[in-house]
C-alpha atoms as a PDB file:
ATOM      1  CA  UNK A   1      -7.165 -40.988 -24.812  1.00  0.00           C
ATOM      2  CA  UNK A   2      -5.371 -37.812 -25.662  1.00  0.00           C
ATOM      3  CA  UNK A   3      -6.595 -36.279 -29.152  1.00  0.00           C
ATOM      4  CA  UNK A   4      -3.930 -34.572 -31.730  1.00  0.00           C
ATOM      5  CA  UNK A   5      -4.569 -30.992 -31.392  1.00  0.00           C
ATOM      6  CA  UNK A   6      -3.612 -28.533 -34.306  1.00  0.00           C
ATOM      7  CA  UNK A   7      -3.042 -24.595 -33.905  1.00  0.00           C
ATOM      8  CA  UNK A   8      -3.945 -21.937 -36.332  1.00  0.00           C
ATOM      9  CA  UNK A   9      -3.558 -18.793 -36.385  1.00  0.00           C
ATOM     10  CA  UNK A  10      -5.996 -16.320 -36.903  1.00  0.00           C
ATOM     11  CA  UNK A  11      -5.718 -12.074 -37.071  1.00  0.00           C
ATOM     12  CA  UNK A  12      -8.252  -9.645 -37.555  1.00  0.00           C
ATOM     13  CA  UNK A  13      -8.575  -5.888 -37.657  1.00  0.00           C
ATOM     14  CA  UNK A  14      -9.672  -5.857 -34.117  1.00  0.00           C
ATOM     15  CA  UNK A  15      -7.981  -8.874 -32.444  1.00  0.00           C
ATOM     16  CA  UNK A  16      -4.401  -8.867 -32.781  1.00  0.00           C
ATOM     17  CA  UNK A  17      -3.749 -12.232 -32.832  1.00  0.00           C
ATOM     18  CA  UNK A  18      -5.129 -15.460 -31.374  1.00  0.00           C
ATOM     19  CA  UNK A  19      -3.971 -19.144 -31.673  1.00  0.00           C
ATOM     20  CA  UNK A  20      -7.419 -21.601 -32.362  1.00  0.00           C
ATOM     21  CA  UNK A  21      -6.543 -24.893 -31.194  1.00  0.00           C
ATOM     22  CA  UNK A  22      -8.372 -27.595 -33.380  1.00  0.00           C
ATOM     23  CA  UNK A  23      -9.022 -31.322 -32.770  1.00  0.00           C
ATOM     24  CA  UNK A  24     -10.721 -34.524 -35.056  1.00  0.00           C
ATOM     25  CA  UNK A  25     -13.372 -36.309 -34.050  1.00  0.00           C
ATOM     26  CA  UNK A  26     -14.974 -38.900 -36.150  1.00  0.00           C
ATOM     27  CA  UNK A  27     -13.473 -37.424 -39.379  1.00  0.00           C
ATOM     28  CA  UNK A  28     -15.092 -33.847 -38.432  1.00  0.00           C
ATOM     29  CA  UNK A  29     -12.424 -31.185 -37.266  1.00  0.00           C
ATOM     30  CA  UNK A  30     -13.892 -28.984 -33.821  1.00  0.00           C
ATOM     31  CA  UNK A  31     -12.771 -25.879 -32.469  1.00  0.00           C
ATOM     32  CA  UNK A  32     -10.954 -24.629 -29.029  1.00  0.00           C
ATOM     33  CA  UNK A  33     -14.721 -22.610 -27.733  1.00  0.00           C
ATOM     34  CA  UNK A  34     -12.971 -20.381 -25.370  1.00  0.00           C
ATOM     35  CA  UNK A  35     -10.290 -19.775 -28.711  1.00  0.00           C
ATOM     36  CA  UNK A  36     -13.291 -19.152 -31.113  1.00  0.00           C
ATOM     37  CA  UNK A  37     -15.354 -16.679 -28.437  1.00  0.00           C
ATOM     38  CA  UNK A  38     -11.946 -14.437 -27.964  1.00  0.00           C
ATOM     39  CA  UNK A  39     -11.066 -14.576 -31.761  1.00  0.00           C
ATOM     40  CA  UNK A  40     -14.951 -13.177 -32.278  1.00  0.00           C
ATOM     41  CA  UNK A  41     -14.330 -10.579 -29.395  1.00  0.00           C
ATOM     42  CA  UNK A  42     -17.427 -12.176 -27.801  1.00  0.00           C
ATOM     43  CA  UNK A  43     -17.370 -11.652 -24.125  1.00  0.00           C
ATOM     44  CA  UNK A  44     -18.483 -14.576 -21.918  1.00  0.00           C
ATOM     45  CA  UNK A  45     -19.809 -14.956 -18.684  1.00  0.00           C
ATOM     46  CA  UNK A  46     -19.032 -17.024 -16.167  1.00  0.00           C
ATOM     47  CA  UNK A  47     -20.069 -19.601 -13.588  1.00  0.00           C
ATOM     48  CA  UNK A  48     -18.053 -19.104  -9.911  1.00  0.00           C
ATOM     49  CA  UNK A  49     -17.989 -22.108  -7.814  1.00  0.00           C
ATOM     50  CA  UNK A  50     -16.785 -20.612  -4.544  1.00  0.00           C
ATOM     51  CA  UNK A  51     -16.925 -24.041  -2.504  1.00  0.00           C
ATOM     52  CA  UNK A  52     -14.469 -25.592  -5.644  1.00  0.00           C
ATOM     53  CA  UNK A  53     -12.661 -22.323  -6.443  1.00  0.00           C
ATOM     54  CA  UNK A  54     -13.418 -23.034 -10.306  1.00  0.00           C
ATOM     55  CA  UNK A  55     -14.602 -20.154 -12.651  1.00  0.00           C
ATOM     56  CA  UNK A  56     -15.802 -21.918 -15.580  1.00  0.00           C
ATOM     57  CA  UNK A  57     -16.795 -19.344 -18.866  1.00  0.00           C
ATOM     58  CA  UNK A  58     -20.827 -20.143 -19.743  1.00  0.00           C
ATOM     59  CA  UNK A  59     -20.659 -20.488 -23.780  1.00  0.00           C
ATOM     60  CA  UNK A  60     -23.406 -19.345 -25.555  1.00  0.00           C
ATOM     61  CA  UNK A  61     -23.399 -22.874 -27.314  1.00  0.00           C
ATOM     62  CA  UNK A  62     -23.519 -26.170 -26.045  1.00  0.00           C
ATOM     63  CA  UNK A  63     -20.293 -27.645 -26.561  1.00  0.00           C
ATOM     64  CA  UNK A  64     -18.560 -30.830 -27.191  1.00  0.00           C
ATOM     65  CA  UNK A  65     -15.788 -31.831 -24.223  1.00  0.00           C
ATOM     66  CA  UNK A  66     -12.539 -33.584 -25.269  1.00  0.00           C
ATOM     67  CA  UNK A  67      -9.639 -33.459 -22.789  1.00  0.00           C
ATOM     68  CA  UNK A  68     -10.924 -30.686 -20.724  1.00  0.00           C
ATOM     69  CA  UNK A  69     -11.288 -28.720 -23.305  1.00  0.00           C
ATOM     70  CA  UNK A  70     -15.083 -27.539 -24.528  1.00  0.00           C
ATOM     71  CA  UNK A  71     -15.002 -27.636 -28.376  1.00  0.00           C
ATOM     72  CA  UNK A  72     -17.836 -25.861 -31.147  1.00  0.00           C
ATOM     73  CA  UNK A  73     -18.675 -27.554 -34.118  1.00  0.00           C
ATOM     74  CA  UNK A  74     -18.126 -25.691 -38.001  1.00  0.00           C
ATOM     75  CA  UNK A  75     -21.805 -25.267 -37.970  1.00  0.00           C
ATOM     76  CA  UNK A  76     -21.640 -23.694 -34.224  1.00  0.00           C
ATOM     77  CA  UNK A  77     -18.380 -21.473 -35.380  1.00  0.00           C
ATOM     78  CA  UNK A  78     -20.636 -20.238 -38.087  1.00  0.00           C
ATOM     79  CA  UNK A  79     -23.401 -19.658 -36.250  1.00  0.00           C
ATOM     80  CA  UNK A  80     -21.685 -17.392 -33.969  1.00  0.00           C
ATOM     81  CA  UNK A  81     -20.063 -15.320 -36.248  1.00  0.00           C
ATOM     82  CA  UNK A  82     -22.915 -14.818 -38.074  1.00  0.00           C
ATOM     83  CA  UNK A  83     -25.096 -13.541 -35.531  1.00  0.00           C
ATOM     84  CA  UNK A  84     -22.475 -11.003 -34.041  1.00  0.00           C
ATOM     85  CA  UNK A  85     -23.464  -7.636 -33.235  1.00  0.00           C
ATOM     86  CA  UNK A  86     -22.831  -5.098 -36.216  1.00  0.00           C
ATOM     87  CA  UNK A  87     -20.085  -2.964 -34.045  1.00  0.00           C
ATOM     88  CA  UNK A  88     -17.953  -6.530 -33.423  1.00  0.00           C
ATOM     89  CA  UNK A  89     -18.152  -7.724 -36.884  1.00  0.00           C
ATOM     90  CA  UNK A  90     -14.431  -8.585 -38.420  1.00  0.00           C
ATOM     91  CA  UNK A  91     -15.255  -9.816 -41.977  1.00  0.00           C
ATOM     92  CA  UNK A  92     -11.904 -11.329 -42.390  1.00  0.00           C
ATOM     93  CA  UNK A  93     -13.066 -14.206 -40.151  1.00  0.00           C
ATOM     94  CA  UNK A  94     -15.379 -15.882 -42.416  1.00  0.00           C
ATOM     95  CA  UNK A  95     -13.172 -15.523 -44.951  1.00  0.00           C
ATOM     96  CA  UNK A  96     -10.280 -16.782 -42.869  1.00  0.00           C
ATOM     97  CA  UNK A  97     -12.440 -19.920 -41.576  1.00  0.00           C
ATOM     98  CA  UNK A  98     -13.060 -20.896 -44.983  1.00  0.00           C
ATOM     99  CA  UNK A  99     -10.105 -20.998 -46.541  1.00  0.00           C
ATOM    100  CA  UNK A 100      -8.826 -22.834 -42.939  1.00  0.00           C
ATOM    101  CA  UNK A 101     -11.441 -25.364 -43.702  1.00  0.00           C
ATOM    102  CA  UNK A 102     -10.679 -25.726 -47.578  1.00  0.00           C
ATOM    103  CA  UNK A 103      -6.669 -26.516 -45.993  1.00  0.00           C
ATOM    104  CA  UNK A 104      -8.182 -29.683 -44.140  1.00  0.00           C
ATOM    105  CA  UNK A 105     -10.468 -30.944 -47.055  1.00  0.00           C
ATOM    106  CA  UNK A 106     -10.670 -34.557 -48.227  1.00  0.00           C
ATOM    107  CA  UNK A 107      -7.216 -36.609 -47.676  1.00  0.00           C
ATOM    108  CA  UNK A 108      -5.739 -34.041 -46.112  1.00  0.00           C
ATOM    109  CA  UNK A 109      -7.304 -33.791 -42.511  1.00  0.00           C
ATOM    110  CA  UNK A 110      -6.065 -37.618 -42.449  1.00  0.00           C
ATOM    111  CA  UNK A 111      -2.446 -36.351 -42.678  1.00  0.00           C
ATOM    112  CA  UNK A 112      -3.108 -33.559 -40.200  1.00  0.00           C
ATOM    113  CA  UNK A 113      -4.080 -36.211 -37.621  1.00  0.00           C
ATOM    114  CA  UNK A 114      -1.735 -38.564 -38.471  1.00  0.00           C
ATOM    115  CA  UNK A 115       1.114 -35.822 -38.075  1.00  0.00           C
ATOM    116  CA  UNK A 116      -0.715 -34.714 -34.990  1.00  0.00           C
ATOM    117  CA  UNK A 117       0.025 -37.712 -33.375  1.00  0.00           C
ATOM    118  CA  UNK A 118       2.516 -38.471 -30.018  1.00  0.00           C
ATOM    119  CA  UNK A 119       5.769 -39.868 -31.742  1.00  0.00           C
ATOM    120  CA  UNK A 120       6.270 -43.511 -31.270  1.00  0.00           C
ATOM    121  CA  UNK A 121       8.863 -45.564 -31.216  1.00  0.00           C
ATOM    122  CA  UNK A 122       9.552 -47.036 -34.421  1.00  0.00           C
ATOM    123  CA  UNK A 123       7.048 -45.137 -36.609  1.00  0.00           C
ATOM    124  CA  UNK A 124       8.146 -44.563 -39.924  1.00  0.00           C
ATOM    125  CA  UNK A 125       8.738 -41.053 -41.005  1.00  0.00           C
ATOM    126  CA  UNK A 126       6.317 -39.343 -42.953  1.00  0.00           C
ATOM    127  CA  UNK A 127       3.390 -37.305 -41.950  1.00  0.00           C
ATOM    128  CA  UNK A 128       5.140 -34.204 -40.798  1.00  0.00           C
ATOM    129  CA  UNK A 129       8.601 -33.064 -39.228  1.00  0.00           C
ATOM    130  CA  UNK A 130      10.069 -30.958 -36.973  1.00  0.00           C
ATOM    131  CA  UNK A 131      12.295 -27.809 -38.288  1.00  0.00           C
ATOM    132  CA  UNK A 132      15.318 -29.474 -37.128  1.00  0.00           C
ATOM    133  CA  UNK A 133      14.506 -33.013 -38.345  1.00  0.00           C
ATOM    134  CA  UNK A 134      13.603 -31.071 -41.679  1.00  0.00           C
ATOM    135  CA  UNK A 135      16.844 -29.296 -41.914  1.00  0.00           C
ATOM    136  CA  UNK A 136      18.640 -32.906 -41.577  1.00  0.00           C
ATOM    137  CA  UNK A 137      16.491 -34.637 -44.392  1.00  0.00           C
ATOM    138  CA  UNK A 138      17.393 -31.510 -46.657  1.00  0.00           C
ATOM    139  CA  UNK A 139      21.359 -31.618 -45.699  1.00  0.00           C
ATOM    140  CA  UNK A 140      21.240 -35.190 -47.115  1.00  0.00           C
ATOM    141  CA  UNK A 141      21.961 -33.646 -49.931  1.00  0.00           C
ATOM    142  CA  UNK A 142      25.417 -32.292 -51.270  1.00  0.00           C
ATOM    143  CA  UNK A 143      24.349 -29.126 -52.439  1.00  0.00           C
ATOM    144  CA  UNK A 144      21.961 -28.073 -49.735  1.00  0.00           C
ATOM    145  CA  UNK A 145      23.461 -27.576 -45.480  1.00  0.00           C
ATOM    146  CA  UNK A 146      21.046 -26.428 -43.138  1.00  0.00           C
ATOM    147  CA  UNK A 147      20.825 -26.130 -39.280  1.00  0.00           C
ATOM    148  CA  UNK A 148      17.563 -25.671 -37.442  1.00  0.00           C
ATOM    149  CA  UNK A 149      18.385 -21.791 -37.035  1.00  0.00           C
ATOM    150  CA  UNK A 150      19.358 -21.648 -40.470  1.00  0.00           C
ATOM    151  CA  UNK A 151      16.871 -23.399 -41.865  1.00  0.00           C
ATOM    152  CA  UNK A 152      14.248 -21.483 -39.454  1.00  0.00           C
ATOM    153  CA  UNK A 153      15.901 -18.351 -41.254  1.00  0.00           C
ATOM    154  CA  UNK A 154      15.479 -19.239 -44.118  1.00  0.00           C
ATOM    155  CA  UNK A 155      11.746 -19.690 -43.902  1.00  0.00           C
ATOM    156  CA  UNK A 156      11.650 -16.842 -42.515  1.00  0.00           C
ATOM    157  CA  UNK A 157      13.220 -14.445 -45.078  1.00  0.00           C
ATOM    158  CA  UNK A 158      13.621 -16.683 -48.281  1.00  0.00           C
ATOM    159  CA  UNK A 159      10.311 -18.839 -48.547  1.00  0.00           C
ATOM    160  CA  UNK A 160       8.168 -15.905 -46.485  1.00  0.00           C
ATOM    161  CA  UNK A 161       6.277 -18.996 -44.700  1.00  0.00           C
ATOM    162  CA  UNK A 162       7.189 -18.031 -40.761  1.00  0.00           C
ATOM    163  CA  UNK A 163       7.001 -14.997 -38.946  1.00  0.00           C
ATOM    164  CA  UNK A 164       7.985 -14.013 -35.612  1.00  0.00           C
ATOM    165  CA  UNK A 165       5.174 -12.987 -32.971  1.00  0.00           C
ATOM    166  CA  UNK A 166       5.850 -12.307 -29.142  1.00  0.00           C
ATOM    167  CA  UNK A 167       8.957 -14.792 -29.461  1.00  0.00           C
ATOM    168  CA  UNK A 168       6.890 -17.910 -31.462  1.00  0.00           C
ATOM    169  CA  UNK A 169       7.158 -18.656 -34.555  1.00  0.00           C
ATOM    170  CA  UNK A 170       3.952 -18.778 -36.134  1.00  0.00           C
ATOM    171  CA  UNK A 171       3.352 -19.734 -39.889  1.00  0.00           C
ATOM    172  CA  UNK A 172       2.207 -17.491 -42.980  1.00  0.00           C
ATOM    173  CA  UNK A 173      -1.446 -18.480 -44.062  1.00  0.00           C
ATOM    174  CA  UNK A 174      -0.876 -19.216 -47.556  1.00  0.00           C
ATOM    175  CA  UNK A 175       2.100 -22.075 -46.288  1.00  0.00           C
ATOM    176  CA  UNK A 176      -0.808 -24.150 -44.275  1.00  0.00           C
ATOM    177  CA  UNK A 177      -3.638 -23.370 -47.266  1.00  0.00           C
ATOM    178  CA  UNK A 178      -0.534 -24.665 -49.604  1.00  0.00           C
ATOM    179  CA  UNK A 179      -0.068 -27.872 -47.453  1.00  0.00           C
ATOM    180  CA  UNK A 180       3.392 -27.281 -46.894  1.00  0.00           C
ATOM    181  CA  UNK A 181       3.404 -26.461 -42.921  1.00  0.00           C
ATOM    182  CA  UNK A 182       1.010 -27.114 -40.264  1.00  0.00           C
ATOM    183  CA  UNK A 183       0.851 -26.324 -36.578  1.00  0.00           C
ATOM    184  CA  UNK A 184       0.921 -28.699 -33.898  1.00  0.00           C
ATOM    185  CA  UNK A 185       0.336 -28.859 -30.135  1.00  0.00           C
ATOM    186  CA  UNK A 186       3.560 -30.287 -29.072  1.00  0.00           C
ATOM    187  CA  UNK A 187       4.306 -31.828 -25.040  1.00  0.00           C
ATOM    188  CA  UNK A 188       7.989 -30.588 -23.644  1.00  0.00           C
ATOM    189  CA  UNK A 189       8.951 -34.034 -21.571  1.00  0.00           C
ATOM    190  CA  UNK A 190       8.835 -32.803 -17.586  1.00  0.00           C
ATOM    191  CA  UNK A 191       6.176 -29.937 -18.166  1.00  0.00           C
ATOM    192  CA  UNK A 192       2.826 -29.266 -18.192  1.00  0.00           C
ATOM    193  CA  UNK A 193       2.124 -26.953 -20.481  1.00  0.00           C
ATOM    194  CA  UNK A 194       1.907 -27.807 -24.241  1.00  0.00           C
ATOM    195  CA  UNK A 195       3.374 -25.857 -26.772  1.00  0.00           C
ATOM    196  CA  UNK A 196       2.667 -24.899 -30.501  1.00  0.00           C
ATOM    197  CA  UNK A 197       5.335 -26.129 -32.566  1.00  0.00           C
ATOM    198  CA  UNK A 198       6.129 -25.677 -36.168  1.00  0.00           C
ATOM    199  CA  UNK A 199       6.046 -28.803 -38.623  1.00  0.00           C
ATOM    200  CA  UNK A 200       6.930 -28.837 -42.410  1.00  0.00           C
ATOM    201  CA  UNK A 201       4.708 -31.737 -44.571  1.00  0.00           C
ATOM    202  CA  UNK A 202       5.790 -34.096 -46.622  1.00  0.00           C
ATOM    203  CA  UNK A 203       5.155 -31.364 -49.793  1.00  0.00           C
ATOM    204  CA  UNK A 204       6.857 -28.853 -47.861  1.00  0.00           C
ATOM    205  CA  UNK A 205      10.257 -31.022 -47.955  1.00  0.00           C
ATOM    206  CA  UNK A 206       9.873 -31.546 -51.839  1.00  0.00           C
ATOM    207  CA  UNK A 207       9.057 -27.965 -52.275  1.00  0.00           C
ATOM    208  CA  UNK A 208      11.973 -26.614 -50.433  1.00  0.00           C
ATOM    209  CA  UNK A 209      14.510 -29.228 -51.826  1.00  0.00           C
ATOM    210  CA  UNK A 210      13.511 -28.045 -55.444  1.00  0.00           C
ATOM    211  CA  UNK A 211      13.398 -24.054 -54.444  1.00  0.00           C
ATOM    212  CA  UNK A 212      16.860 -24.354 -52.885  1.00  0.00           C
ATOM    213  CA  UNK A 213      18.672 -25.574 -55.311  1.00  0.00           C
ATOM    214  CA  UNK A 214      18.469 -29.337 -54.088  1.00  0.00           C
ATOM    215  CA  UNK A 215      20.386 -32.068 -56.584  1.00  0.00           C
ATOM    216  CA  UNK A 216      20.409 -35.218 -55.381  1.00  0.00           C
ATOM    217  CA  UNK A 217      17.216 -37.476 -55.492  1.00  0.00           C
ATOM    218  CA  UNK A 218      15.071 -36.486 -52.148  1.00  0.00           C
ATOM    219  CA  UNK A 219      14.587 -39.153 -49.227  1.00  0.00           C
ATOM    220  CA  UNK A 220      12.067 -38.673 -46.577  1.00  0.00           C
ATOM    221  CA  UNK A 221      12.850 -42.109 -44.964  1.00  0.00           C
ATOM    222  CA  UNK A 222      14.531 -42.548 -41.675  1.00  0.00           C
ATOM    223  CA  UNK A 223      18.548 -43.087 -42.722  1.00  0.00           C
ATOM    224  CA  UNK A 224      19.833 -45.954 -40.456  1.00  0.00           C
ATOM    225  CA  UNK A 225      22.533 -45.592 -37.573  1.00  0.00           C
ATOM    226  CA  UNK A 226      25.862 -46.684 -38.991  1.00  0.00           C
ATOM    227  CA  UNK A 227      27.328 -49.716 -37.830  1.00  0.00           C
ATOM    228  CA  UNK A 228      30.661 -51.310 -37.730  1.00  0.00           C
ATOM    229  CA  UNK A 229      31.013 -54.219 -40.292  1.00  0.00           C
ATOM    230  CA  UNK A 230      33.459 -56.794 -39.693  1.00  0.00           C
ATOM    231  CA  UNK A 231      35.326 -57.448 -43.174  1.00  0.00           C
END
């Protein structure tokens, strides 16, 4: 079984930038080890298999494996940035870490997962939605017409909740702590390698209908195809 995996972003004084994958396992959120050791600037060793051709980084934790991909525990995330030496300490992290677990709290993680999830056929709409599925819910209404560029744009400039970095969009801290965006680990059909795409929540559609200038009554559900009606 493939797990939902969530990106945040973290940036410190000393590490420019570095996206921390995070997946849910029985209710408790875990954390991308090789994305935690290189957002602490900790520098691993590894293990060379020269009969397999692997080289596999040694963690200084034991870890917990999901998908080929070794995962640390909050307490484990902690742990290691607590006990870094003096000359690699960022204090942002802890601060950043908490407020990232704070975002996930209670009911919330359960709509992270849910939005998380591989579309299905059928599924109601709800959880989260892409930028261009956003901009279409929005356009719904008279006084609001939005594109995915323009709509991308505009939460760019206007609402302040993307920025640009290295040619992805990643989102502003305060719109995941908020609720209204969240990050997802999204498959491109035909490839291989995932990427981290942008979703707005549920809150994030209300919010944005009622801060740009939105008239009509809001609705999230799916519209149906139109059909031809004998009369």
């Amino acid at each position: 079984m493939t797990r939902p995996v969530l990106i945040y972003r973290w940036v410190g004084r000393q590490v420019r930038g570095r996206d921390i994958r995070v997946t849910v396992v029985d209710d408790l959120p875990l954390f991308a080890a090789l994305d935690i050791c290189s957002a602490l600037n900790l520098r691993l060793e590894h293990d060379v298999d020269v009969f397999m051709g692997t080289d596999a980084p040694l963690f200084p934790l034991p870890t917990e494996q999901y998908d080929d991909v070794e995962y640390f525990t909050v307490d484990q995330v902690r742990e290691l940035e607590a006990d870094r030496p003096p000359y690699l300490v960022d204090d942002d992290f802890g601060d950043w870490f908490d407020d990232l677990l704070d975002s996930m709290s209670g009911d919330r993680l359960e709509l992270l997962v849910e939005g998380a999830l591989p579309h299905e056929p059928g599924r109601k709409a709800g959880e989260s939605y892409s930028i261009r599925r956003a901009a279409r819910i929005l356009s719904r209404d008279p006084a609001l017409n939005y594109g995915q560029k323009s709509l991308f744009a505009t939460l760019e400039a206007y609402a302040g909740w993307l920025a640009r970095e290295n040619g992805i969009w990643v989102p502003a801290a305060e719109a995941i702590k908020a609720g209204y965006l969240i990050r997802l680990q999204r498959w491109i059909p035909g490839k291989k390698i995932p990427y981290p795409q942008v979703r707005i929540t549920p809150d994030g559609i209300r919010y944005l209908h009622t801060r740009l200038g939105g008239v009509a009554t809001l609705n999230l559900d799916d519209v149906p195809a139109l059909t031809l009606v004998d009369l």
